[in-house]
Structure formats: C-alpha cells, structure tokens
Protein backbone atom coordinates (compact mmCIF):
# COMPACT_ATOMS: atom_id res chain seq x y z
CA UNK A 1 50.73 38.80 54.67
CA UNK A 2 48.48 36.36 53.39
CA UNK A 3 47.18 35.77 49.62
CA UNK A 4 43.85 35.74 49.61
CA UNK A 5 43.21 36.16 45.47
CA UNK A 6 43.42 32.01 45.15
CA UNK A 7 40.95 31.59 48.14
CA UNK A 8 37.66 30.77 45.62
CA UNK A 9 40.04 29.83 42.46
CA UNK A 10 37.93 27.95 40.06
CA UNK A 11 34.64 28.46 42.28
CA UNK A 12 31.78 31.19 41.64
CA UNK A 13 31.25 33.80 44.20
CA UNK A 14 27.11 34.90 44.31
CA UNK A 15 26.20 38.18 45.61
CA UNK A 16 22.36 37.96 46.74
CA UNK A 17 20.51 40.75 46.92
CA UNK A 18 23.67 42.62 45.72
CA UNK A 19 22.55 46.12 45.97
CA UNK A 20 24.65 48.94 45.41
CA UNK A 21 27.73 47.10 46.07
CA UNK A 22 28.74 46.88 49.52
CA UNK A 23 29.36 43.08 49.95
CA UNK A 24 30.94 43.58 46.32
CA UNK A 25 33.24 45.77 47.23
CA UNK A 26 34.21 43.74 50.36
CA UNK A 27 34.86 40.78 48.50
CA UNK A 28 36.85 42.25 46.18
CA UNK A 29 38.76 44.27 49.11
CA UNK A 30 39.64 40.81 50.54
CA UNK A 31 40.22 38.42 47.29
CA UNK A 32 40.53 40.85 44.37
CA UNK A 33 38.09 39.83 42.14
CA UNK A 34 34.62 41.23 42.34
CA UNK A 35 31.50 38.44 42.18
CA UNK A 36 30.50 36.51 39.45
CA UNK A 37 27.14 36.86 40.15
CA UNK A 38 25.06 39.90 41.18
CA UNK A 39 21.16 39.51 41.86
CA UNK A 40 19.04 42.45 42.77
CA UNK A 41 15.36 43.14 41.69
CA UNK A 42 15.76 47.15 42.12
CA UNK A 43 17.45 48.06 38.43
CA UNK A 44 18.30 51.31 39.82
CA UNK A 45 20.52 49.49 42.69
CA UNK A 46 22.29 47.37 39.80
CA UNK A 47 22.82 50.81 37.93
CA UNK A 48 25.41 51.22 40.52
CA UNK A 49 26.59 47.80 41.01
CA UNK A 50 27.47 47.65 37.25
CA UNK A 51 29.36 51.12 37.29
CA UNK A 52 31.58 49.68 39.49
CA UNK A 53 31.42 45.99 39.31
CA UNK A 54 31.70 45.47 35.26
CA UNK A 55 32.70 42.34 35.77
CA UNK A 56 30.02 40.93 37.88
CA UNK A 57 27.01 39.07 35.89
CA UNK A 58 24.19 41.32 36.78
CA UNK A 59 20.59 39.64 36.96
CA UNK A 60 17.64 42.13 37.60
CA UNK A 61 15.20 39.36 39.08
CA UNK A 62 13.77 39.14 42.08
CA UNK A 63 16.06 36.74 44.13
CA UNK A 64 12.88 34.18 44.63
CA UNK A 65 12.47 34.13 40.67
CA UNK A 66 16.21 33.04 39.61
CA UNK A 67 17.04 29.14 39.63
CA UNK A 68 20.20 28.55 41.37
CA UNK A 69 20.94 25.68 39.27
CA UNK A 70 20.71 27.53 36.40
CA UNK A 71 22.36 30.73 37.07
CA UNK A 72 25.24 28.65 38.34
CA UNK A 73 25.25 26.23 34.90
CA UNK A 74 27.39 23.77 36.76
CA UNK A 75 30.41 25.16 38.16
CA UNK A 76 30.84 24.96 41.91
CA UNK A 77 29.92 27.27 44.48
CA UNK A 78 32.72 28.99 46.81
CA UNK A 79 31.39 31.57 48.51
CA UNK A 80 27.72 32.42 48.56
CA UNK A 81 26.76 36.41 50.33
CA UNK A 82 23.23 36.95 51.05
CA UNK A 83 21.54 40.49 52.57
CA UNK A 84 17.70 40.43 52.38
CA UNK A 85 15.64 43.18 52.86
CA UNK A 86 15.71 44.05 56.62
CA UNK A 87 13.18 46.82 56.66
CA UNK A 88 10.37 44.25 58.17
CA UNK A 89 12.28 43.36 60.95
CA UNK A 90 14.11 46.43 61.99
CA UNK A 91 12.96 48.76 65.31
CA UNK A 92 12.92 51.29 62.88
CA UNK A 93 9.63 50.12 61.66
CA UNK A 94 8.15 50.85 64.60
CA UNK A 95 4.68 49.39 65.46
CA UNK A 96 3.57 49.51 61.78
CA UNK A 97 2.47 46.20 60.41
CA UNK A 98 5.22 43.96 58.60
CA UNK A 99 5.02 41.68 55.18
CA UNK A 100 5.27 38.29 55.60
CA UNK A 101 6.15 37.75 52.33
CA UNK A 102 9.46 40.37 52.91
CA UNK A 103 10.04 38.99 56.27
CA UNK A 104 10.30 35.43 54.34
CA UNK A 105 13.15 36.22 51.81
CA UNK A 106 15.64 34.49 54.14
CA UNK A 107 14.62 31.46 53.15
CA UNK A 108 15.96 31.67 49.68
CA UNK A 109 19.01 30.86 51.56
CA UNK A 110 18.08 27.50 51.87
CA UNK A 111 17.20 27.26 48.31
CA UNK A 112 20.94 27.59 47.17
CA UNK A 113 22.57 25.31 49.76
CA UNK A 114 19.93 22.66 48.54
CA UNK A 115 20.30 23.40 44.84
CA UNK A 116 23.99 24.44 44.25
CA UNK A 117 25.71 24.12 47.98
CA UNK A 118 27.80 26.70 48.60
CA UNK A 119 31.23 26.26 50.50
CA UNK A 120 30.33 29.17 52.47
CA UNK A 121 27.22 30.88 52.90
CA UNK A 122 27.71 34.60 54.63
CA UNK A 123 23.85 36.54 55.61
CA UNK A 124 24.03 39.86 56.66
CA UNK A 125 20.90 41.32 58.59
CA UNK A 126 19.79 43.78 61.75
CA UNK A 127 19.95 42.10 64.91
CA UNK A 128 16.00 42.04 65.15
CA UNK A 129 16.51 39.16 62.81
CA UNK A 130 16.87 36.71 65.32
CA UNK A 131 13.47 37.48 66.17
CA UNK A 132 11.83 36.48 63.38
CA UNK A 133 8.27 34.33 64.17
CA UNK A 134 5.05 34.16 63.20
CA UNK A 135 2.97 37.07 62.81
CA UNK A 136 -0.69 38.06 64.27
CA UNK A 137 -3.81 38.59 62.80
CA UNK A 138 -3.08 42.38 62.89
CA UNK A 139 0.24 41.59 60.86
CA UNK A 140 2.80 42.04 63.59
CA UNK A 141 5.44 39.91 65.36
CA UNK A 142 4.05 37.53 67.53
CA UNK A 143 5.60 38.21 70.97
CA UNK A 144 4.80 35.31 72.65
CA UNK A 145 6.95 33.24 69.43
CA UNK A 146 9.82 35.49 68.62
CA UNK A 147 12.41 33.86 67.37
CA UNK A 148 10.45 30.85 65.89
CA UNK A 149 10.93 30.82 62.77
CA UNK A 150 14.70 31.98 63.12
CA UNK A 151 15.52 29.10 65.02
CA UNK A 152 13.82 26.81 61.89
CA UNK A 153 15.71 28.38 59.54
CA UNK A 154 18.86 27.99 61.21
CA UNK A 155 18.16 24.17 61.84
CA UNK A 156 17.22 23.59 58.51
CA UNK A 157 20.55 24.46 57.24
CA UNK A 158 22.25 22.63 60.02
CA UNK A 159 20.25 19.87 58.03
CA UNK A 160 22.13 20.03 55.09
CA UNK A 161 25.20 19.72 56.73
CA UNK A 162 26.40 23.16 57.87
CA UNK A 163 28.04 24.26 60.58
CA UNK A 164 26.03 27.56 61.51
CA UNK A 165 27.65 30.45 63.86
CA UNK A 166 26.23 34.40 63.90
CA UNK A 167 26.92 36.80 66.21
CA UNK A 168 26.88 41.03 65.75
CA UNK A 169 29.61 43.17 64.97
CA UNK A 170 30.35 46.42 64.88
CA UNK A 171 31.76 48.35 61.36
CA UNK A 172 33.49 50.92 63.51
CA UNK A 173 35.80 47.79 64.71
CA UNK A 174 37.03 46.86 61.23
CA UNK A 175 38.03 50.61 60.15
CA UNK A 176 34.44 51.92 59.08
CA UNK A 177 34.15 55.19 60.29
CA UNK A 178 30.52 54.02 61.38
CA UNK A 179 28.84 52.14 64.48
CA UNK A 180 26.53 50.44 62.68
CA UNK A 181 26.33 47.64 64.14
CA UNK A 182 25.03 44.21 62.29
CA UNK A 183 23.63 40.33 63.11
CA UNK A 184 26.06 38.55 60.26
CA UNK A 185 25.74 34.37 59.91
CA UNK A 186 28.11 31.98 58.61
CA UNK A 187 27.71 28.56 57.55
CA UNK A 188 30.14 26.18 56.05
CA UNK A 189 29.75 22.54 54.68
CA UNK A 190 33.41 21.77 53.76
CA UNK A 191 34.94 20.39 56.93
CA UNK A 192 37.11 23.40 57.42
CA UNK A 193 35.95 25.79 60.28
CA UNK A 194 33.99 29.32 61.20
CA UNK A 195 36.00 31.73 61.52
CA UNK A 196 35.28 35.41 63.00
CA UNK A 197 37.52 38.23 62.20
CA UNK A 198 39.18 40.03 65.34
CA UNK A 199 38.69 43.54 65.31
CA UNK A 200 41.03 45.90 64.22
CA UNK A 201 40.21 49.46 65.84
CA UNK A 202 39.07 50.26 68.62
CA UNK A 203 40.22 49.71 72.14
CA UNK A 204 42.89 47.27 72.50
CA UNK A 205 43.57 47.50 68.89
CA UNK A 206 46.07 48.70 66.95
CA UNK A 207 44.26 51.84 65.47
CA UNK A 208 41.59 54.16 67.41
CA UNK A 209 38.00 54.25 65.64
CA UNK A 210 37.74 55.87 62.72
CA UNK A 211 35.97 59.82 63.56
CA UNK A 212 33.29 60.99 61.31
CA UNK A 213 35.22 64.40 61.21
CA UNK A 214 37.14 61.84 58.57
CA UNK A 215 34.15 61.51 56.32
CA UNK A 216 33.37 65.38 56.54
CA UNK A 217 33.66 67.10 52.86
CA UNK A 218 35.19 70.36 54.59
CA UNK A 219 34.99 72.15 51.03
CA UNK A 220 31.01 72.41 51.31
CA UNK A 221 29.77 75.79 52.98
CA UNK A 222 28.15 75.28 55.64
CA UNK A 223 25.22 78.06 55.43
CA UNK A 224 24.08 80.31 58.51
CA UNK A 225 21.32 78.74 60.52
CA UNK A 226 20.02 82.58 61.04
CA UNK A 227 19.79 83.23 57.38
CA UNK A 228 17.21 80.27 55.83
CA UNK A 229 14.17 81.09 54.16
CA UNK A 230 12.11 78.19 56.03
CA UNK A 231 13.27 78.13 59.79
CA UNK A 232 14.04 74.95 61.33
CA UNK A 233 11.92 72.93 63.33
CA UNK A 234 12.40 73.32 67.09
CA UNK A 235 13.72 70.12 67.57
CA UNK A 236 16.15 70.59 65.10
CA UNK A 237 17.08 73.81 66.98
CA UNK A 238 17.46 72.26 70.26
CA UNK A 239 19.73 69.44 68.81
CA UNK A 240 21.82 72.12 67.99
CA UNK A 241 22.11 73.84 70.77
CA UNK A 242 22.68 70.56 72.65
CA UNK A 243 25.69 70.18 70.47
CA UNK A 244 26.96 73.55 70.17
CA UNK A 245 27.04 73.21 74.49
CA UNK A 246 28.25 69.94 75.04
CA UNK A 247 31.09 70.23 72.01
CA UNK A 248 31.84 73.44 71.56
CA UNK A 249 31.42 75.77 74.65
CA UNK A 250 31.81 72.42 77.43
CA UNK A 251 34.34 70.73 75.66
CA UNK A 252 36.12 72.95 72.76
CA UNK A 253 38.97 71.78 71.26
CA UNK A 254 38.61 73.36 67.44
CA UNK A 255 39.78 71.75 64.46
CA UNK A 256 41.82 73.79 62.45
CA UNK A 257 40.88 73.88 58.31
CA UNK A 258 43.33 74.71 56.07
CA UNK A 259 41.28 76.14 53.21
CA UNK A 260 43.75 77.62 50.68
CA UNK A 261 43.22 74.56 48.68
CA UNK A 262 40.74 72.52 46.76
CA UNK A 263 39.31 69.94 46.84
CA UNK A 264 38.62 67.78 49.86
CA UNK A 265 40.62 70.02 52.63
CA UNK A 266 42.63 68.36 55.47
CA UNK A 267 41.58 68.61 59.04
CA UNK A 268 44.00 68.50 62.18
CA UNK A 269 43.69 69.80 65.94
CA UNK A 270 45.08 72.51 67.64
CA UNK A 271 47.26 70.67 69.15
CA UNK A 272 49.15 69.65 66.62
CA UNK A 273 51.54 71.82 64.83
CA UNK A 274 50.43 74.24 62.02
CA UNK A 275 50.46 72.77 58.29
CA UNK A 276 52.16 74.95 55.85
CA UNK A 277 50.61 78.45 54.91
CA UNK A 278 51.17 79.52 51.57
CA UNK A 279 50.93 82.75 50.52
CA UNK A 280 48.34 82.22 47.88
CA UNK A 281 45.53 84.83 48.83
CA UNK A 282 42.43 82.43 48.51
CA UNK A 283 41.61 82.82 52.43
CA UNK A 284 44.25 80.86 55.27
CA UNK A 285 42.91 78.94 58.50
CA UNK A 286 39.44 78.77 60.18
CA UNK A 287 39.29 77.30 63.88
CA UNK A 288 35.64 75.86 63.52
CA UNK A 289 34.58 73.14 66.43
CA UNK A 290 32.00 71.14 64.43
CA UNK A 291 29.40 68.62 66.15
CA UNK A 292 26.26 66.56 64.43
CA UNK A 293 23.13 66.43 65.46
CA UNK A 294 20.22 63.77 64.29
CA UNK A 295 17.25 65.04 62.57
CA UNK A 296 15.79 62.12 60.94
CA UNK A 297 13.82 61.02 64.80
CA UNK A 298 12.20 62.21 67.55
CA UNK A 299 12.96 62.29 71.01
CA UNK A 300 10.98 60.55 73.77
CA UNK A 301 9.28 61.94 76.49
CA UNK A 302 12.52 63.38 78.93
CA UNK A 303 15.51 62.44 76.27
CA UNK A 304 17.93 65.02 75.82
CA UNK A 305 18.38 66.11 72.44
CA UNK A 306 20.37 63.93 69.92
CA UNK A 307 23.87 65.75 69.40
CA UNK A 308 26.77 63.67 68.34
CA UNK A 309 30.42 63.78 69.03
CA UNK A 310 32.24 64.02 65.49
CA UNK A 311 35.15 62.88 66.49
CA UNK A 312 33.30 59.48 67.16
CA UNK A 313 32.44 56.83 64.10
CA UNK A 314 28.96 58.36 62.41
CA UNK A 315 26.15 56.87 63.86
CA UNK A 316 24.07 53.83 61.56
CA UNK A 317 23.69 55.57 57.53
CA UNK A 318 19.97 54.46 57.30
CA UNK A 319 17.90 54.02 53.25
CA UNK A 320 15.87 57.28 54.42
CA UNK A 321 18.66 60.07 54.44
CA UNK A 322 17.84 63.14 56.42
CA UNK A 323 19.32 61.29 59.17
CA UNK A 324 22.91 63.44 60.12
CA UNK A 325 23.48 66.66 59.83
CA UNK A 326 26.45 68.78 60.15
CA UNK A 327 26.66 71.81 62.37
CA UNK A 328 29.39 73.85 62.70
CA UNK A 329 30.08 76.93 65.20
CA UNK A 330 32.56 79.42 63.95
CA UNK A 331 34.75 80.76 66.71
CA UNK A 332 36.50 84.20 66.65
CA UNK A 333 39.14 84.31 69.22
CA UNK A 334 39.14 87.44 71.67
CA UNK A 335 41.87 88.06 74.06
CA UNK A 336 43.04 90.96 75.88
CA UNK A 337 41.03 92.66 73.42
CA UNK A 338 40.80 92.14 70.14
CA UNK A 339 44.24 91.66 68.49
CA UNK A 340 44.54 92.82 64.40
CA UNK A 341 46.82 90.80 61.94
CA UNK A 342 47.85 91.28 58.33
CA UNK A 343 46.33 88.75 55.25
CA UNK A 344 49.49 86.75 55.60
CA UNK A 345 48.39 85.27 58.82
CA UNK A 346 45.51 83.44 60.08
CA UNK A 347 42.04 85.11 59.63
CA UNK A 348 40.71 86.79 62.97
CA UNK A 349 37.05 85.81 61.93
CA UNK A 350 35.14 83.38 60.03
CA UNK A 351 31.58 82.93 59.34
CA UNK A 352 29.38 80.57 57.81
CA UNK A 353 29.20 82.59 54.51
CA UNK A 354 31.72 82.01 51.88
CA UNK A 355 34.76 81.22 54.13
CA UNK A 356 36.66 79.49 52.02
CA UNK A 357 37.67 82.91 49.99
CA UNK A 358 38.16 85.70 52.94
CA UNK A 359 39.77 88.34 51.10
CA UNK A 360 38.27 91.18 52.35
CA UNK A 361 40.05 94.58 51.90
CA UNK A 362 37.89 97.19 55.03
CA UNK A 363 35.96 95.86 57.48
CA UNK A 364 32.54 97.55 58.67
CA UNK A 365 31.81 97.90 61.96
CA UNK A 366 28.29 98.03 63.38
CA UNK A 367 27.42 100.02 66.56
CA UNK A 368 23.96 101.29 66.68
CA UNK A 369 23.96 103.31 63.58
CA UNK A 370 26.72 104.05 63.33
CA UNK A 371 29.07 102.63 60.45
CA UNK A 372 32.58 103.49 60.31
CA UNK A 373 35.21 101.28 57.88
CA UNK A 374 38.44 99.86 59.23
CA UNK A 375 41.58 99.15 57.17
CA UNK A 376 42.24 95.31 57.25
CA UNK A 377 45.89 96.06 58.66
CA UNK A 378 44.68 97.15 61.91
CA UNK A 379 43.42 95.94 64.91
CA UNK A 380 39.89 94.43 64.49
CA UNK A 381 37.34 96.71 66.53
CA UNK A 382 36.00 95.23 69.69
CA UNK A 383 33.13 92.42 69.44
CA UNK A 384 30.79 93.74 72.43
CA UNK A 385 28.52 91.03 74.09
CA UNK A 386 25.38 93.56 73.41
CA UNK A 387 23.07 93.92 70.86
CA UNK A 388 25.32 94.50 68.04
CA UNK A 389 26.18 92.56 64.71
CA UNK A 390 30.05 92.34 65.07
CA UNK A 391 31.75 89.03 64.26
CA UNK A 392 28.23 88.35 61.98
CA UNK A 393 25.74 86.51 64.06
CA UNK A 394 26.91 87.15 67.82
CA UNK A 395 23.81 88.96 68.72
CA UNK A 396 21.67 86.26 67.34
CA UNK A 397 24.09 83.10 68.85
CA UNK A 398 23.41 84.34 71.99
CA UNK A 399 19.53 84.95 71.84
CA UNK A 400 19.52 81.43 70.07
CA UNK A 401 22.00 79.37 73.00
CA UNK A 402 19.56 81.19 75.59
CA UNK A 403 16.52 79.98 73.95
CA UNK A 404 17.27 76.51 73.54
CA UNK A 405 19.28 75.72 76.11
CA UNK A 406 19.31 78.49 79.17
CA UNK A 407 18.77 76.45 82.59
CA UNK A 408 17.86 79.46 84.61
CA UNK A 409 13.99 80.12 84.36
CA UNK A 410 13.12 83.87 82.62
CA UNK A 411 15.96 83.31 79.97
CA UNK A 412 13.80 82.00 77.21
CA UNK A 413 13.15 84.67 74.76
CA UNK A 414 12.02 84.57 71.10
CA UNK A 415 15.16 85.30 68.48
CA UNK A 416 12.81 88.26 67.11
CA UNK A 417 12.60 90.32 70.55
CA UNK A 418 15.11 92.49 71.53
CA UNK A 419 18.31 90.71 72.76
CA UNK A 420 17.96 90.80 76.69
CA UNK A 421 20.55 91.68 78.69
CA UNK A 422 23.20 88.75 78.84
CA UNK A 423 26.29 88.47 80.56
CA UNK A 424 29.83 87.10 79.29
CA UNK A 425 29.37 83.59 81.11
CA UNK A 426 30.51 80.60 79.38
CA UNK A 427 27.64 78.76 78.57
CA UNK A 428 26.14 81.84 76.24
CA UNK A 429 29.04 81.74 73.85
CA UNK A 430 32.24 82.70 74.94
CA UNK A 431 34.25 79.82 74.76
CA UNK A 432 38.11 79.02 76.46
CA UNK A 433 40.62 77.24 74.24
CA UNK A 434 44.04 76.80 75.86
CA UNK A 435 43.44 79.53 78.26
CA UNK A 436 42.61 82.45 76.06
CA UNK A 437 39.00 83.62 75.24
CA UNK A 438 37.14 83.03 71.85
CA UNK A 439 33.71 84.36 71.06
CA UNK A 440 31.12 81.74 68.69
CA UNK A 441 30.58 84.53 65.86
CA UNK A 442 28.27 82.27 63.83
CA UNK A 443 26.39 78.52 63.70
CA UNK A 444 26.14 76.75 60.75
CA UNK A 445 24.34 73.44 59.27
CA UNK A 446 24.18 71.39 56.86
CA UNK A 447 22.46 67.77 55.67
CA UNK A 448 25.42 65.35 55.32
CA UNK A 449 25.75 64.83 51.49
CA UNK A 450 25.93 61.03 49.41
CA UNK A 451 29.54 60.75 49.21
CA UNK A 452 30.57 61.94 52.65
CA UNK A 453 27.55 59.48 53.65
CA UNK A 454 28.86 56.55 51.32
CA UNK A 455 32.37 56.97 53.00
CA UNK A 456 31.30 56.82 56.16
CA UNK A 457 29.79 53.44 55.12
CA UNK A 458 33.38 52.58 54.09
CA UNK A 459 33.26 52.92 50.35
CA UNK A 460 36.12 53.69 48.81
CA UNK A 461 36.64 57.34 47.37
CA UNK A 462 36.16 56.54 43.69
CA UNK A 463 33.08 54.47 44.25
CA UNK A 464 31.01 55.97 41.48
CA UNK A 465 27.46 56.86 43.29
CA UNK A 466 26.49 59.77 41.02
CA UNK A 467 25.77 58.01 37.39
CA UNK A 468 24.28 60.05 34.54
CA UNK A 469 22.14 57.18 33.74
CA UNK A 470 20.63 55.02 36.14
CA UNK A 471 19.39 52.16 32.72
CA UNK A 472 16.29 54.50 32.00
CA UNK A 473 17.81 57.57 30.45
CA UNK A 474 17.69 59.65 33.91
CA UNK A 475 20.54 60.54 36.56
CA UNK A 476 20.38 59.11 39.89
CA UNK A 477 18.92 61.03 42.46
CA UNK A 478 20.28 62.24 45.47
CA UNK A 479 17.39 60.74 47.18
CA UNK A 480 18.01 57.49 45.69
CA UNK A 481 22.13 57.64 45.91
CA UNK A 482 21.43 57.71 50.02
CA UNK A 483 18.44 55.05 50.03
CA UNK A 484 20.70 52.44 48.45
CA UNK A 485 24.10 53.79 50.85
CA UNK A 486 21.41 52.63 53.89
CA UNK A 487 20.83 49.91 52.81
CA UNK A 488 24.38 48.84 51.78
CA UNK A 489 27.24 46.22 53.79
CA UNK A 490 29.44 48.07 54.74
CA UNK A 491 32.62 47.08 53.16
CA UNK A 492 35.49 46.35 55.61
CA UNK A 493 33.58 44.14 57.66
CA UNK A 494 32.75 41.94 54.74
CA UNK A 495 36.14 42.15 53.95
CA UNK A 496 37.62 41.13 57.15
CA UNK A 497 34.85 38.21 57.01
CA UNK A 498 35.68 36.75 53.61
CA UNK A 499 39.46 36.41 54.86
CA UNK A 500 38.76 35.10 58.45
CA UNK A 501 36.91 32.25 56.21
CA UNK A 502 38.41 31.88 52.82
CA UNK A 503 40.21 28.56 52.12
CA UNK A 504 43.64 29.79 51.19
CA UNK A 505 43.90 31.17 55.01
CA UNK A 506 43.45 28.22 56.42
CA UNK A 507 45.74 26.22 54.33
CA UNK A 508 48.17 28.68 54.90
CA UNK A 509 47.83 29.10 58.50
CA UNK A 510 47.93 25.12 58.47
C-alpha cells in the first residue's frame, strides 16, 4: 500500500473556505497531517475546525481579504483545496434572486495560482456551477449565457499554465454512506498528471454502498407519531405512509436490534443468525423495519411522496437540517394465534415508547371495557383487527395507513372517527415475514440528529461537533452543528482525491 504522508513534504497545504472540516479531515485521511492553513470568515465554523484540527493555522477572514503571499510567507505551495459558498448557484435556491458578489468567490482561485501557485489546486462545488454567467437585471442567471463566466474562469487558469479536468462524483462511491453527489475540479501546473480516483463501492466494486441504516443512532427512542402534542403536517403524514407501504408492508424484511446494551446498538437482518442474548434483564430483541422519509420539501403537482429506502446511502445532508427523518414501524409477530414466551426470550411486542427497557411484569388487556391482567409467562391475549388498543397503536395504524394511503375510494376517514370496519388485508398492516404473519403495533419518527447526520457525511466517530464553546462563551447549537455538516466535503472523497493526485503516488507508481 502506498505512503502517502511524504506526498506534500516540505510544501504547505491551504484549506479555503475550510469550514467545519470536511476537506480537513480528508486530507489528513489520505496524507496524515491536517492543513497548514485554514481560512473561513464564519468563527463559529472555525470553532469546529480548531477542535479538531489544532494544528491547522486558523484565519477568521473573509477568503477575499487574506493576501496569499503573505499568509504563505514564502514557502511553497503543494496542495491548495478550495469550496466556496454554493448556496447562489444551487437548484435549491429556487427562483429567488442570487448575489453576484457570492456567486464571484470562485475567482479567488485565481488569486492564489497567480500569487503563490499551487502544485495542485482541488475546488469543490454543486454541479450548477458550471453554469455560472452573467446575471439579469432582476438578479438571476442569465439563461441565454449560462456557463459564461465558468468557461472564463476555467481558461484563465489554463492561462497560468494548468492543466484543468472536473467532472462529478458521487460520495456514496468512495464509502460515504451518502449520494451526494458533487462538481469537483483539479488543476495542476507541475508536469505530472490529473488523476481521478476509481470508485470503491458500489457496483462492480469491491464493497456494496454504504446503507444509512449504518448511520442510524438505534439508542434514540423513536416517539409514537399518535402521541405528539402538535400533529404533523399532512405531507409529513403521507411520506410516512408511503414508506411504511413500500418498506415495511410491500417489502418487509425487519432488522433485528439487539438492545440489551448501550451505547450505539448493532443492527443485522433476519436473515442472519441471532447475536448473543444475555441474560441481563434490560429488555432483548425488537424486529423494527425502519424507512425515512423527507420533510425538508414539497412535492410537485402528481409526485408521490418522498419515502426513502434505508438500506440505501442517505440522500444529500443539506446547511438547513429538517431534511431526513427517521420512521420506524414496530412489528408484533402473530401466528397461529398469538404465541406467549418467558423474559429470557425475545419480546413478543415492542412499541415506540421506552423499548429499550421492556421489563414488564402483567400485561393489560383492552377489550371494550373491559380490563383483565395477564401474567407475563403466558400466552399473550389475541391482538383483534377491531377497534381495540392491543399491541399499543393497532387501532390507530390502521385508521392512519387507510387515510393516507387507501386506493379504494370511501376508505378515507379522519383518525378521530370511529375506526371503520377494516379487513385483515395486507396493505392495512398485517405484514408477512418468511411466511408467518406479523401485525405493525406502532409507527414511530424522529428528525435525524447532528452526529448520525455528520456520519452520514463520512466524519469519523470522534469528530467533535458538540463544543461547549463555540469562541464567544456559548455552546454550539444544534441548529448550527447541522448548517455547517451541509455545507461540509464530505471526507472520503477528498481523501480518495488527494491520493489519486499526490506526488509520492506517482513516483511510486513510476
């Protein structure tokens, strides 16, 4: 394997518009050294930079305010990484009007290959940025000269004497358990040349893409959906009922969630063999068959709701959060009717509530009004498809799948009617897993939280992203932990870039 900590010896590495550490953390991933230099004019952003790049130089300046020359005091320039602001170019700005003045960071770039010439020069941006032109009057992109001012900038450093290559790539095909997918530019002035990494995962690869089910912090409840204070929007609702059909009643294959331990819990399927059950009486296995639904947009006029697959890379972590949710239906198996189990097996039921510590004593039953207790040693009374409360939420799970996603006209119904009459066919809840019959007893969500989102960016698991003091005497927000994960490189695809280009490869490969 190839030694890439010599690649820059003697040189200075620059991170640009460095962030909260993503193209830090890459570069140090692929030489072992983190930048010399770190530039970013958000103090809060360099909060977190510092916390886990001490060694890095930090300036809090405005990129367009810092003299190259200077910061660089003489020494040579290896490897140069710049990622301007990309909010005024992406489609996610919509038809709002953009800053020129944002739009025109890039050209900073050519500042530093005039002023201090880097070896290599790396941007990272969102493929819109090939458009970049002229704005109208109005202060949007002029159609009619997309691309303009892109293909200026380019030529200008083609000028200087680079080579200059870009093309997009995908995070999910270098081990991020993301799709994000980026426009990233490379431009070299030393003779040697471009080089693009090949991907790693994916098909054809050695390894599969990464799921999100690996970024998933399965120690977090995962409250009720039928038990918030503020209801959720109806689009929300519909998301997850798209989900709940197309991944859990269509398509179930449960993961299985050892919860007798802390800490981050380990997730396998069900059709791999059982992990060790200890007898510790903290609660045993849930089958839960998770999905994730997107609640930060809208759907257009006809598009189905957006549910994702978790066992697919997370979709693109955007600056504004409240993107990814996680919703999980709890299952309660059912066959030939309802079979009862001691506590040193696996739990017959699991809801949303407290699951992680199911050490219940008597069960309740709820028929009408009637209320009779059960001893937990025998057989678990019989979970009727009426209007009962058995299993927790069944009653509701049904009235809620028929709402939001029933195909045959007069099954609408509002979840605070009586439940109408519904019969045991799959798509209202009862679910087959390998042949035998479960029932969904319960639906839970929850908003994805910083560090599952900052490891689905590819950060490593001791990235510090919660800091007590951001350099003004307060603790970072959540708010502002998942605005600068957005906006972050994602790690192993700045990684896998550094060594396809660094000059120890090619020697050695020479």
């Amino acid at each position: 394997m190839t030694d890439f900590r010599h690649a820059f010896e003697g040189e200075l590495i620059v991170d640009s518009f460095a962030g909260a550490g993503g193209a830090s953390t890459g570069i140090e991933l692929a030489l072992g050294r983190s930048p010399d230099l770190a530039i970013n004019h958000n103090p809060v952003a360099l909060a977190m930079h510092l916390a886990n790049h001490p060694e890095s130089r930090h300036f809090v300046e405005d990129i367009r305010d810092v003299d190259p020359a200077e910061a660089c005091a003489g020494r040579p320039v290896g490897l140069a990484w710049f990622s301007p602001d990309c909010t005024h170019f992406s489609r996610a700005k919509g038809g709002k009007p953009r800053s020129k003045e944002i739009r025109g960071l890039a050209w900073v770039v050519v500042r530093w290959a005039k002023e201090v010439r880097p070896r290599v020069i790396v941007l990272e941006n969102v493929e819109e940025f090939q458009t970049w032109g002229p704005l109208t009057e109005a202060g949007r992109p002029d159609k009619a000269r997309a691309g303009e001012t892109f293909r200026q900038w380019r030529r200008q450093l083609a000028e200087l004497g680079y080579q200059v290559e870009h093309r997009s790539l995908i995070a999910a095909d270098y081990g991020t358990p993301t799709t994000r997918k980026r426009l990233f530019l490379i431009a070299r002035c030393d003779g040697h040349p471009i080089a693009w990494p090949e991907p790693t995962h994916g098909k054809g690869c050695a390894h599969p893409w990464r799921p999100a089910a690996d970024i998933i912090d399965w120690s977090l409840p995962c409250p009720s959906i039928f038990e918030r204070k503020r209801p959720l929007a109806d689009k929300t609702l519909a998301r997850i009922a798209a989900g709940v059909r197309r991944y859990v009643i269509e398509a179930a294959r449960p993961f299985i969630i050892p919860v007798t331990h802390t800490g981050r819990t380990r997730v396998h399927g069900i059709d791999e063999p059982l992990r060790t059950v200890t007898g510790a009486n903290r609660g045993e296995l849930a089958f839960i068959a998770p999905t994730l639904i997107q609640t930060g947009y809208g759907e257009r006029e006809g598009q189905a709701p957006r549910a994702l697959d978790i066992g697919k890379p997370l979709g693109t972590v955007v600056a504004g959060g409240a993107k990814h949710a996680l919703v999980a239906a709890f299952i309660t198996k059912h066959y030939k009717g309802v079979v009862g189990h001691g506590l040193e097996r696996t739990l017959g039921t699991v809801t949303a509530q407290d699951h992680h510590s199911v050490t219940a004593a008597w069960l309740t039953k709820f028929y009408g009004s009637a209320r009779a207790g059960a001893d937990v040693r025998a057989p678990l009374p019989t979970v009727t498809a009426g209007g009962g409360k058995g299993g927790g939420h069944l009653a509701e799970v049904r009235a809620f799948l028929v709402k939001y996603y029933g195909a045959t006209s007069g099954q609408q119904q509002s979840l605070f009617d009586p439940l109408h009459t519904v019969t045991s066919r799959a798509r209202f809840g009862l679910v087959m897993v390998e042949g035998e019959a479960y029932e969904i007893a319960d639906i839970g969500m929850r908003m994805l939280q910083p560090h599952e989102l900052f490891a689905a960016q590819g950060f490593p698991a001791d990235y510090v992203v919660e800091l007590a003091d951001r350099g003004d005497g307060k603790p970072l927000t959540k708010t502002q932990q998942i605005a600068l994960c957005g906006n972050a490189v994602c790690p192993q695809v700045a990684a896998a870039i550094v060594r396809a280009n660094s000059y120890a490869a090619r020697e050695n490969a020479a």
